[in-house]
PDB file of N, CA and C in Angstrom:
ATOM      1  N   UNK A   1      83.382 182.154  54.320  1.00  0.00           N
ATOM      2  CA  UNK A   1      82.420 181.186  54.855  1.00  0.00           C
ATOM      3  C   UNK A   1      82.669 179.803  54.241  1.00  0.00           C
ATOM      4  N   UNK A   2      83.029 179.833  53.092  1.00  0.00           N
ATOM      5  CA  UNK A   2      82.807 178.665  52.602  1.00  0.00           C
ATOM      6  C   UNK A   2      84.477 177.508  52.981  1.00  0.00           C
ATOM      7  N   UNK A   3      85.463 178.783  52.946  1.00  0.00           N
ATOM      8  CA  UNK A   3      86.648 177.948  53.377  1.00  0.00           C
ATOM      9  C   UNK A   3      86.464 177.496  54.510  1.00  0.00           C
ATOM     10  N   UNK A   4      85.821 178.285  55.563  1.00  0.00           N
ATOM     11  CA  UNK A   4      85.395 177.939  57.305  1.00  0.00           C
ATOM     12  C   UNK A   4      84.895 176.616  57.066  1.00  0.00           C
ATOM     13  N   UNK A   5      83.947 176.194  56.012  1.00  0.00           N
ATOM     14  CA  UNK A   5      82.989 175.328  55.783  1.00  0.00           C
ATOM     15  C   UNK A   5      84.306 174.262  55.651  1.00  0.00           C
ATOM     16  N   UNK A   6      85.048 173.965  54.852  1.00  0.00           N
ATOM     17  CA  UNK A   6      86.118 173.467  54.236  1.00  0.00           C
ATOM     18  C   UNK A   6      87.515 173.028  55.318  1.00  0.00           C
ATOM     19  N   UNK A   7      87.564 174.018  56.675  1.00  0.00           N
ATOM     20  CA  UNK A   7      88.355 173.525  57.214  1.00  0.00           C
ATOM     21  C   UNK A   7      87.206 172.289  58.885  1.00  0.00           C
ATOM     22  N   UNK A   8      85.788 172.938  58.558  1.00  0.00           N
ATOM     23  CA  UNK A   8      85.568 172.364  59.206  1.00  0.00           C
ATOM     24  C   UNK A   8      85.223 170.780  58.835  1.00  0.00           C
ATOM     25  N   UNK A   9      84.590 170.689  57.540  1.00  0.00           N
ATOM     26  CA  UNK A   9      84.786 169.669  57.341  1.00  0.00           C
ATOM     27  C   UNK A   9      85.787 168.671  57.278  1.00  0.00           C
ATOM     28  N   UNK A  10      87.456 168.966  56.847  1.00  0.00           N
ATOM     29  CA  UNK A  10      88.295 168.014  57.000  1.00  0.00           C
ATOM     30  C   UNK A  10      88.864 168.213  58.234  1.00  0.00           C
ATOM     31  N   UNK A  11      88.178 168.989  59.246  1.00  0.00           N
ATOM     32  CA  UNK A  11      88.273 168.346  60.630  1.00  0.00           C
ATOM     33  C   UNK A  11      87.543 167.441  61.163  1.00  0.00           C
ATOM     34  N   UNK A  12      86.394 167.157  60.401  1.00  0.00           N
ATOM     35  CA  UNK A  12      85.238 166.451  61.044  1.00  0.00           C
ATOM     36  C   UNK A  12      85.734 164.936  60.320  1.00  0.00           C
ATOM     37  N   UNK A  13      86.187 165.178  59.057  1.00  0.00           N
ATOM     38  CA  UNK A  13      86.845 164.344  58.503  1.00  0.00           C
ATOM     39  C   UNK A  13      88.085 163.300  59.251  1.00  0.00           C
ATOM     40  N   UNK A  14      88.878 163.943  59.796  1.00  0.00           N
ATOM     41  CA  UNK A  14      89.820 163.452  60.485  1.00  0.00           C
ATOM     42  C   UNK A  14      89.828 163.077  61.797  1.00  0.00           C
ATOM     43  N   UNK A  15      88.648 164.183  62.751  1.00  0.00           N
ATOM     44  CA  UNK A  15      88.184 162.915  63.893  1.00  0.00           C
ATOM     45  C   UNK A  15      87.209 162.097  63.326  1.00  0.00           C
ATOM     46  N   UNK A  16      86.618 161.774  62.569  1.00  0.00           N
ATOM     47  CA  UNK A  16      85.660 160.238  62.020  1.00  0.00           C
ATOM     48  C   UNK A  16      87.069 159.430  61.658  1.00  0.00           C
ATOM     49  N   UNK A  17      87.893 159.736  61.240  1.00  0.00           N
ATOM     50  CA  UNK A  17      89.042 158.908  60.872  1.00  0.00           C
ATOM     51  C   UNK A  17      89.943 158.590  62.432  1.00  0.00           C
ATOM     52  N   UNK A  18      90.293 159.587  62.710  1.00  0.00           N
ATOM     53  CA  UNK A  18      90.698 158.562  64.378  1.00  0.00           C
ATOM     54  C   UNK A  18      89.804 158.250  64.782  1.00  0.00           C
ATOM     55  N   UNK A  19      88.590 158.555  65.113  1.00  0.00           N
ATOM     56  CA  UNK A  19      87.593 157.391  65.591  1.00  0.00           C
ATOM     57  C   UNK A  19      87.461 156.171  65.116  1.00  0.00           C
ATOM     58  N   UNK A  20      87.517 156.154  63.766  1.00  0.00           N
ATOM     59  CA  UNK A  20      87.539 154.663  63.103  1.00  0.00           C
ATOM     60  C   UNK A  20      88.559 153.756  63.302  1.00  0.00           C
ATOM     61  N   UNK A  21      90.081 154.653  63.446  1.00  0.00           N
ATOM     62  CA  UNK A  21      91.317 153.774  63.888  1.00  0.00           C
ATOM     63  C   UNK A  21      91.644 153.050  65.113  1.00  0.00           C
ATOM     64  N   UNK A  22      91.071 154.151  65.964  1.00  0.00           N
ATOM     65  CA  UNK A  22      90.780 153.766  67.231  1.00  0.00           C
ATOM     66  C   UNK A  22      89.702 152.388  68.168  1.00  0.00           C
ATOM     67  N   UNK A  23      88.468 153.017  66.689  1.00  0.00           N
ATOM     68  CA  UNK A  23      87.714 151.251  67.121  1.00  0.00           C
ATOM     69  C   UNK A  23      88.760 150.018  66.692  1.00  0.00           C
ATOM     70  N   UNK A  24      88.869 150.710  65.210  1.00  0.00           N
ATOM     71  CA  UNK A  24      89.814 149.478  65.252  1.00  0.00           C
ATOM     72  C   UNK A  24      90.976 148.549  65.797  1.00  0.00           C
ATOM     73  N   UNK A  25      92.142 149.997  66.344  1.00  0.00           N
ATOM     74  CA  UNK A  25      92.643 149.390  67.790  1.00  0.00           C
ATOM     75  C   UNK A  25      91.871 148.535  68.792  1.00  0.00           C
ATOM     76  N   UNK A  26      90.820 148.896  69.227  1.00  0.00           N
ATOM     77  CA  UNK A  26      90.049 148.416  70.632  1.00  0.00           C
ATOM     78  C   UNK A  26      89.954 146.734  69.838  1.00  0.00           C
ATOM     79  N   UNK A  27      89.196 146.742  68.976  1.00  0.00           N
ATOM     80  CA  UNK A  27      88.219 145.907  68.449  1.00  0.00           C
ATOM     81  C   UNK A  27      89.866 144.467  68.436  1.00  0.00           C
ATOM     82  N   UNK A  28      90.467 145.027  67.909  1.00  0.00           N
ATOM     83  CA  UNK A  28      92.153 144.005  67.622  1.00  0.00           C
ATOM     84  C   UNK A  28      92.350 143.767  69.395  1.00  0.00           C
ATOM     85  N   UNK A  29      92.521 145.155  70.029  1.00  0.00           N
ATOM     86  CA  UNK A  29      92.478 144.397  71.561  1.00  0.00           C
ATOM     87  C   UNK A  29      91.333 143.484  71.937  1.00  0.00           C
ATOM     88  N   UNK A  30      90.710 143.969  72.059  1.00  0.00           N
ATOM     89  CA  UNK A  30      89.541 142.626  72.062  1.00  0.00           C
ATOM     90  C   UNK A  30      89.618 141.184  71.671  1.00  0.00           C
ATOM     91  N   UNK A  31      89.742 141.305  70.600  1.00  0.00           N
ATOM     92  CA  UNK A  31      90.216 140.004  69.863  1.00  0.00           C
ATOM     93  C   UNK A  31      91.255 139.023  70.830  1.00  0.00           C
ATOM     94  N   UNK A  32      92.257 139.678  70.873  1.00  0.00           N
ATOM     95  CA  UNK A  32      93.360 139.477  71.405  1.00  0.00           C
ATOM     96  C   UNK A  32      93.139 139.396  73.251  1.00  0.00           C
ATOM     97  N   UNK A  33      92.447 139.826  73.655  1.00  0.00           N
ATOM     98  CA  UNK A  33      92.226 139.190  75.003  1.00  0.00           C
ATOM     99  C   UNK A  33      90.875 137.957  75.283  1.00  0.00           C
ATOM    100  N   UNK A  34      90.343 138.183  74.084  1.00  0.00           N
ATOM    101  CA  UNK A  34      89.755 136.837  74.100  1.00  0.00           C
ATOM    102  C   UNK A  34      90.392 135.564  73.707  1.00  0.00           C
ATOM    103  N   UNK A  35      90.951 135.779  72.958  1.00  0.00           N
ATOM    104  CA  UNK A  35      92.080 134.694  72.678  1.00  0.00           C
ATOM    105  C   UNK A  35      93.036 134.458  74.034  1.00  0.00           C
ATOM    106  N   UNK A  36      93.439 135.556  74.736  1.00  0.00           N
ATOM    107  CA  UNK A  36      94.241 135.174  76.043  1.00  0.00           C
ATOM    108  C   UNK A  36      92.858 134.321  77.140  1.00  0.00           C
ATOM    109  N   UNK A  37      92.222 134.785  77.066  1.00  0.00           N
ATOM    110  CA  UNK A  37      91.176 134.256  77.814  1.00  0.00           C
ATOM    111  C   UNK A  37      90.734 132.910  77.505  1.00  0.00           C
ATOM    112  N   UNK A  38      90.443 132.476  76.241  1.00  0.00           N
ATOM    113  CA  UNK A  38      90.494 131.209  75.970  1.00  0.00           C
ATOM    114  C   UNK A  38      91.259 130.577  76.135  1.00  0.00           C
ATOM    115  N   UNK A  39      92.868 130.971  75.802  1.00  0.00           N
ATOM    116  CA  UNK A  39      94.110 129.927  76.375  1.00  0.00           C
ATOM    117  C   UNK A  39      93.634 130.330  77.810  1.00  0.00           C
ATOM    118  N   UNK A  40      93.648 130.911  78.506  1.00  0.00           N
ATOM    119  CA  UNK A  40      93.836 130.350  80.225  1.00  0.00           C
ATOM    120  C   UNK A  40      92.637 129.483  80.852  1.00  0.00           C
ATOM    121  N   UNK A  41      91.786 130.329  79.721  1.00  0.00           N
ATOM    122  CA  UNK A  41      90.268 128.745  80.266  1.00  0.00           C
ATOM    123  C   UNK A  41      91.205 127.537  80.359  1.00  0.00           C
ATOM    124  N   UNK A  42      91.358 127.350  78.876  1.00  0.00           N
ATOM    125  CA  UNK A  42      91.930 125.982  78.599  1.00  0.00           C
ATOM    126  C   UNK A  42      93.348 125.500  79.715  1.00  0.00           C
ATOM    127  N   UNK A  43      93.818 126.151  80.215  1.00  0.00           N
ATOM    128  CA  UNK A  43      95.050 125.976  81.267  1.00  0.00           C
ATOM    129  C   UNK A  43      94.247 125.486  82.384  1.00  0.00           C
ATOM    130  N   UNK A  44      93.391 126.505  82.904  1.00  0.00           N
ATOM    131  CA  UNK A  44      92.362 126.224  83.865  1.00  0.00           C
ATOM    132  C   UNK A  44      91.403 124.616  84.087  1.00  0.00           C
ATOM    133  N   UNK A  45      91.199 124.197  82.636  1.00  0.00           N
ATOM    134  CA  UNK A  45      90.009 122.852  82.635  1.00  0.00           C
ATOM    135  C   UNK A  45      91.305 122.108  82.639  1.00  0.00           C
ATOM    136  N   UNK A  46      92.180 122.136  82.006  1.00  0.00           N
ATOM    137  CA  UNK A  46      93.567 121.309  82.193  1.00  0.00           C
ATOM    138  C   UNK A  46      94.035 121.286  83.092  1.00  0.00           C
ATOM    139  N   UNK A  47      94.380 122.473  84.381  1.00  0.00           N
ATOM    140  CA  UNK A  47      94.677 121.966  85.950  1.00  0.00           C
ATOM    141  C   UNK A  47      93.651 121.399  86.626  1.00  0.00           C
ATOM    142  N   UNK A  48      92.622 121.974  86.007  1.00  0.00           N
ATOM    143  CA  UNK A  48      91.312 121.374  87.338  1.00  0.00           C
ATOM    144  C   UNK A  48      91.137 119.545  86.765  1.00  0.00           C
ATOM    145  N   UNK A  49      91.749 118.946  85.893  1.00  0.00           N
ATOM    146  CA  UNK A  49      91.465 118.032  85.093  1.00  0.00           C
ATOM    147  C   UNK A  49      92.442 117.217  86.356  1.00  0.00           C
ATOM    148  N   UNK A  50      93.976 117.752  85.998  1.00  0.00           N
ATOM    149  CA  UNK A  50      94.987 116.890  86.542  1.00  0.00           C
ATOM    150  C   UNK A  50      95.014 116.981  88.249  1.00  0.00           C
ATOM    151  N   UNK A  51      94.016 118.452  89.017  1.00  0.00           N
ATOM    152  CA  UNK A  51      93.871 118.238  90.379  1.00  0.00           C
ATOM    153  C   UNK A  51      92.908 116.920  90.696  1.00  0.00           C
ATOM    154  N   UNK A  52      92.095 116.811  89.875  1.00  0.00           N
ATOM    155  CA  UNK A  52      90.785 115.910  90.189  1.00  0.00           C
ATOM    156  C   UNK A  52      91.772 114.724  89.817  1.00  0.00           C
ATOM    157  N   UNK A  53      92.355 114.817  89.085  1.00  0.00           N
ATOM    158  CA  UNK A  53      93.204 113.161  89.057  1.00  0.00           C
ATOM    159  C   UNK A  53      94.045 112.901  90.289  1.00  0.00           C
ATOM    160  N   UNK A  54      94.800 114.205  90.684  1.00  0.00           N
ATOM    161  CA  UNK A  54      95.930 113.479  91.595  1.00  0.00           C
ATOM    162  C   UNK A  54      94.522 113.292  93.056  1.00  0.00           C
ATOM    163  N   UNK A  55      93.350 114.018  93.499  1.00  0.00           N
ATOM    164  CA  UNK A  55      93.078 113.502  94.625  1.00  0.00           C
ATOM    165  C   UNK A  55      92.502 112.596  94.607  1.00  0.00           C
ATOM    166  N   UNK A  56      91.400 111.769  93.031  1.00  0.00           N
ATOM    167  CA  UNK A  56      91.588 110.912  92.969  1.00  0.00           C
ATOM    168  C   UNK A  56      92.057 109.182  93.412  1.00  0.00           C
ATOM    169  N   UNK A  57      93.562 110.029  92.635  1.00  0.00           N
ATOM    170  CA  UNK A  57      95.336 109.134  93.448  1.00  0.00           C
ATOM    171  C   UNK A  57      95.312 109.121  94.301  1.00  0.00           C
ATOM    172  N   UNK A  58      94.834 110.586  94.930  1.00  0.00           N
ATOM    173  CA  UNK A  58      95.576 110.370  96.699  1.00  0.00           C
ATOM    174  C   UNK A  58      94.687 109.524  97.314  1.00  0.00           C
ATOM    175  N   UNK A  59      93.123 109.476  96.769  1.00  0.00           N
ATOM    176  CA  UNK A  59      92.209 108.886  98.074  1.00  0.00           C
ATOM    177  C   UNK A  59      92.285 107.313  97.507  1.00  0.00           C
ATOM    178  N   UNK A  60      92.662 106.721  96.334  1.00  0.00           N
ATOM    179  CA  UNK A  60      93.181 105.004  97.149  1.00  0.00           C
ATOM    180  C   UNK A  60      94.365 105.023  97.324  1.00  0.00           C
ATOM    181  N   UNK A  61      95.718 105.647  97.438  1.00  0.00           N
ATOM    182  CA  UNK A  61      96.906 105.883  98.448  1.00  0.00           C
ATOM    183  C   UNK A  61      96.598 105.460  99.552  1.00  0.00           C
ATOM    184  N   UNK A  62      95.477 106.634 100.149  1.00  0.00           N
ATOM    185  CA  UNK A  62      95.239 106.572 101.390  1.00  0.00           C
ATOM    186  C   UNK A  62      94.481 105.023 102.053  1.00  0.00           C
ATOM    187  N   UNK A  63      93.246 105.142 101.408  1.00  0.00           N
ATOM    188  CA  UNK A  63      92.643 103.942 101.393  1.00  0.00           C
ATOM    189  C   UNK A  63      93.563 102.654 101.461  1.00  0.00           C
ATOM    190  N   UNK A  64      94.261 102.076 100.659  1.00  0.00           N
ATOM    191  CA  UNK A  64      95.320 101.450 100.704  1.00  0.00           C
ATOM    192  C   UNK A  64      96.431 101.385 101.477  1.00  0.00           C
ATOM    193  N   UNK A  65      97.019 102.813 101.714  1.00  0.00           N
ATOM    194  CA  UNK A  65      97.434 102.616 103.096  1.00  0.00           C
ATOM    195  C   UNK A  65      96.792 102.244 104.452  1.00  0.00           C
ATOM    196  N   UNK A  66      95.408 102.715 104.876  1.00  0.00           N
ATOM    197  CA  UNK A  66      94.877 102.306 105.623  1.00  0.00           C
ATOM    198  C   UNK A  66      94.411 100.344 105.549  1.00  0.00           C
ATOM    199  N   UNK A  67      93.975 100.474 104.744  1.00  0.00           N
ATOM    200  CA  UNK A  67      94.188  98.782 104.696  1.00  0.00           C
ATOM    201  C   UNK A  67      95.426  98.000 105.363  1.00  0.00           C
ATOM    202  N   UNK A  68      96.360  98.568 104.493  1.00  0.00           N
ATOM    203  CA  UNK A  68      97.910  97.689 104.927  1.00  0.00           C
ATOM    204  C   UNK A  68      98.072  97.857 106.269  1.00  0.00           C
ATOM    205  N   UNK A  69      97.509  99.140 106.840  1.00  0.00           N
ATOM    206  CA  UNK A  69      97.965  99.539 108.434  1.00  0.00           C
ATOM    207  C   UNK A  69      96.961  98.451 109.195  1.00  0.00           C
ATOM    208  N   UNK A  70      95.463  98.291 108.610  1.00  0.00           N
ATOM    209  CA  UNK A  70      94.772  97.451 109.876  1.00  0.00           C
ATOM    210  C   UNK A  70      95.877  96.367 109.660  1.00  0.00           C
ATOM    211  N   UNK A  71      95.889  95.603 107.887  1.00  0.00           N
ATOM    212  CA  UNK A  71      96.387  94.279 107.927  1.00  0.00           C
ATOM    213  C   UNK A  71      97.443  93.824 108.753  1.00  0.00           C
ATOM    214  N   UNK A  72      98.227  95.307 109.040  1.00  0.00           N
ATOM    215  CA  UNK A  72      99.730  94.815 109.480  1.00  0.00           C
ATOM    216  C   UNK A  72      99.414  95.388 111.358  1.00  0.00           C
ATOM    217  N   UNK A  73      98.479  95.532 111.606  1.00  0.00           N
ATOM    218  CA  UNK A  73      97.845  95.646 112.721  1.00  0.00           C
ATOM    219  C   UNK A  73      97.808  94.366 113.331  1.00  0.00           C
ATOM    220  N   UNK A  74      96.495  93.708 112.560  1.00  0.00           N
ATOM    221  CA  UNK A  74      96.123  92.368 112.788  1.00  0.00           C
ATOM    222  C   UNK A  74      96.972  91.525 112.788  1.00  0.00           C
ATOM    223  N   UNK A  75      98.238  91.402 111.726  1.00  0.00           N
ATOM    224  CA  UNK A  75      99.514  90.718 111.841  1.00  0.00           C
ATOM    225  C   UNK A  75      99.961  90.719 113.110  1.00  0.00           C
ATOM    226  N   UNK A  76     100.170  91.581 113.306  1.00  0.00           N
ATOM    227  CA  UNK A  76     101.295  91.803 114.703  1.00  0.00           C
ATOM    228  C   UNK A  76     100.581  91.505 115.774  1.00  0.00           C
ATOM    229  N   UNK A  77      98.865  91.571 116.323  1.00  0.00           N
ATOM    230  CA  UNK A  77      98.133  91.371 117.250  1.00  0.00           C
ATOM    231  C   UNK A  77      98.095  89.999 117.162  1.00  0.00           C
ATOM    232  N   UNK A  78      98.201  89.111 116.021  1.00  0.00           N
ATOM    233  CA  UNK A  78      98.765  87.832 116.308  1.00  0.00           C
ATOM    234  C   UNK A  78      99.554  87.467 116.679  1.00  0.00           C
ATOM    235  N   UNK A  79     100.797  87.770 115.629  1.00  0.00           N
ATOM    236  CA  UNK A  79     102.162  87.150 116.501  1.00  0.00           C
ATOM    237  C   UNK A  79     101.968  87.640 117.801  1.00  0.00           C
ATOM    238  N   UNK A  80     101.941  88.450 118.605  1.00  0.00           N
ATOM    239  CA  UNK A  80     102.026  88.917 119.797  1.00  0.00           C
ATOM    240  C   UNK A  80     101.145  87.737 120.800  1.00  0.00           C
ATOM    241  N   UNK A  81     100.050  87.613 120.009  1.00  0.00           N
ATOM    242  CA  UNK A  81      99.091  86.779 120.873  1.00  0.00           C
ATOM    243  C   UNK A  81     100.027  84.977 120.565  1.00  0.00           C
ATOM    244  N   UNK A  82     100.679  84.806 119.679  1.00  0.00           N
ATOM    245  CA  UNK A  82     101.623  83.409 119.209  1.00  0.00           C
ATOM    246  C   UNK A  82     102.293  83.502 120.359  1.00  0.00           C
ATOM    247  N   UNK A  83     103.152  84.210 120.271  1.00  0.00           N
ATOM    248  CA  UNK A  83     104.549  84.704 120.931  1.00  0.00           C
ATOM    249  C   UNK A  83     104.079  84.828 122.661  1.00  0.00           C
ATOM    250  N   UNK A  84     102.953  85.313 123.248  1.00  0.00           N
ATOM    251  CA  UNK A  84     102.461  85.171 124.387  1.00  0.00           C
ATOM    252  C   UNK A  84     101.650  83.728 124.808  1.00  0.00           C
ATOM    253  N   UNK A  85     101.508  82.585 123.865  1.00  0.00           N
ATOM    254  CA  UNK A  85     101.092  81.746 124.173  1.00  0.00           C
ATOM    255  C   UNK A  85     102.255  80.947 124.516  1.00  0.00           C
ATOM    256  N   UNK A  86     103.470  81.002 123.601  1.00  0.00           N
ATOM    257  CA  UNK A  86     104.592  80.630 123.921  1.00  0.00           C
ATOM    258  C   UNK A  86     105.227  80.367 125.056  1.00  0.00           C
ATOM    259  N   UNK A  87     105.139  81.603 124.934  1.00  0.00           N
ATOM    260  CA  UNK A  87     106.147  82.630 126.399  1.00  0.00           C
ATOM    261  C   UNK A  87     105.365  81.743 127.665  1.00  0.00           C
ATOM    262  N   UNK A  88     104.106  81.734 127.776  1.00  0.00           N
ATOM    263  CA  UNK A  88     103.026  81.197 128.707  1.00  0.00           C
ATOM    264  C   UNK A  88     103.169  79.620 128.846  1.00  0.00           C
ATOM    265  N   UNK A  89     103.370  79.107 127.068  1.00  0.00           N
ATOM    266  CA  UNK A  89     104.327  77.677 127.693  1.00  0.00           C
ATOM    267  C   UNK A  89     105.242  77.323 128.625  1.00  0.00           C
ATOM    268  N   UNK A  90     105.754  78.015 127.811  1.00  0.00           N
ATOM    269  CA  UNK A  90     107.591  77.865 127.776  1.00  0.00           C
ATOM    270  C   UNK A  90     108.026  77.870 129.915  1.00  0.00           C
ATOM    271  N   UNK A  91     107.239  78.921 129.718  1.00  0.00           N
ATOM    272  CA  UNK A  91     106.774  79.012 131.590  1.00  0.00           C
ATOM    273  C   UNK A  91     106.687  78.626 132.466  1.00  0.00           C
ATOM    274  N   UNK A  92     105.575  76.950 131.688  1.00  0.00           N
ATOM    275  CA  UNK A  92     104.698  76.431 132.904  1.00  0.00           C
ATOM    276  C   UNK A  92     105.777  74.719 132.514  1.00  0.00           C
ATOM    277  N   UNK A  93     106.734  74.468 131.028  1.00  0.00           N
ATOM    278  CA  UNK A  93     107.313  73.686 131.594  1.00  0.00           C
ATOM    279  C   UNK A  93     108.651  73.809 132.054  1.00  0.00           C
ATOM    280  N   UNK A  94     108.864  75.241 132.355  1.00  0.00           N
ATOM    281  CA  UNK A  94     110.292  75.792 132.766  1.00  0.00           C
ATOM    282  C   UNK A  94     109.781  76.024 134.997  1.00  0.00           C
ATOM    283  N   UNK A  95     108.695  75.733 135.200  1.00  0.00           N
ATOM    284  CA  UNK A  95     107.912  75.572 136.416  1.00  0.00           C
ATOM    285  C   UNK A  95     107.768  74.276 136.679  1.00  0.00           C
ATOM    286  N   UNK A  96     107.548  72.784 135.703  1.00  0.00           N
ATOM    287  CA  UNK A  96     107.719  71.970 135.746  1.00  0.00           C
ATOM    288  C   UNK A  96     108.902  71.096 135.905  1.00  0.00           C
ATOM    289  N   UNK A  97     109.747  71.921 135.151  1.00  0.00           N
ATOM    290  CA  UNK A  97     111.411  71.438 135.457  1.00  0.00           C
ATOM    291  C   UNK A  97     111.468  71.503 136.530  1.00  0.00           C
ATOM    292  N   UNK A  98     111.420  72.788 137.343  1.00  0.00           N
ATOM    293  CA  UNK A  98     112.118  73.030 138.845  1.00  0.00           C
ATOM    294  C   UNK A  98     111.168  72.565 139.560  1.00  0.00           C
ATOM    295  N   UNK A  99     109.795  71.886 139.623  1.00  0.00           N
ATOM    296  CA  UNK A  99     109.357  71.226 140.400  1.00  0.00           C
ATOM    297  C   UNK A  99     110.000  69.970 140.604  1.00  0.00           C
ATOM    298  N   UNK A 100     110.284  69.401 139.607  1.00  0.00           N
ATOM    299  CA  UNK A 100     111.266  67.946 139.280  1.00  0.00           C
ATOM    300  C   UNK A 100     112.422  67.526 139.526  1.00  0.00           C
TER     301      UNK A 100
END
């Protein structure tokens, strides 16, 4: 009885001891995926940092391009309107010649 007693105890002994090794495995994983988890936060606030910058960029790109497009709009709806007043001269004394 008493050896029974003796093997049961350093069995009980030795699963409390892998149990303890075992938290301690988990507990080191743990650790260790919180730490992975914190670096990818930090990857994460760092892309979402540099997306918010480039659209940012992109929306006075755009803006700016749209500007230059009316400006160079309005450019050209002039000359065109120059260039047709011209043309509309050029016309009436090239109509005047051959009346003459």
């Amino acid at each position: 009885l008493s050896n029974a007693r003796e093997v049961h105890a350093k069995e009980l002994e030795s699963a409390k001891k892998a149990h303890s090794d075992e938290v301690a495995t988990l507990k080191n994983d743990l650790e260790k995926l919180r730490g992975e988890v914190d670096s990818k936060d930090g990857a994460i606030d760092s892309l979402q940092s540099q997306v918010k910058s480039m659209q940012e960029e992109h929306t006075v790109v755009v803006a700016k391009h749209e500007k230059d497009g009316s400006t160079m709009r309005d450019m050209l709806a002039s000359q065109k309107d120059d260039l047709s007043s011209e043309l509309s001269n050029t016309r009436e004394l090239h109509a005047k010649e051959l009346e003459s």
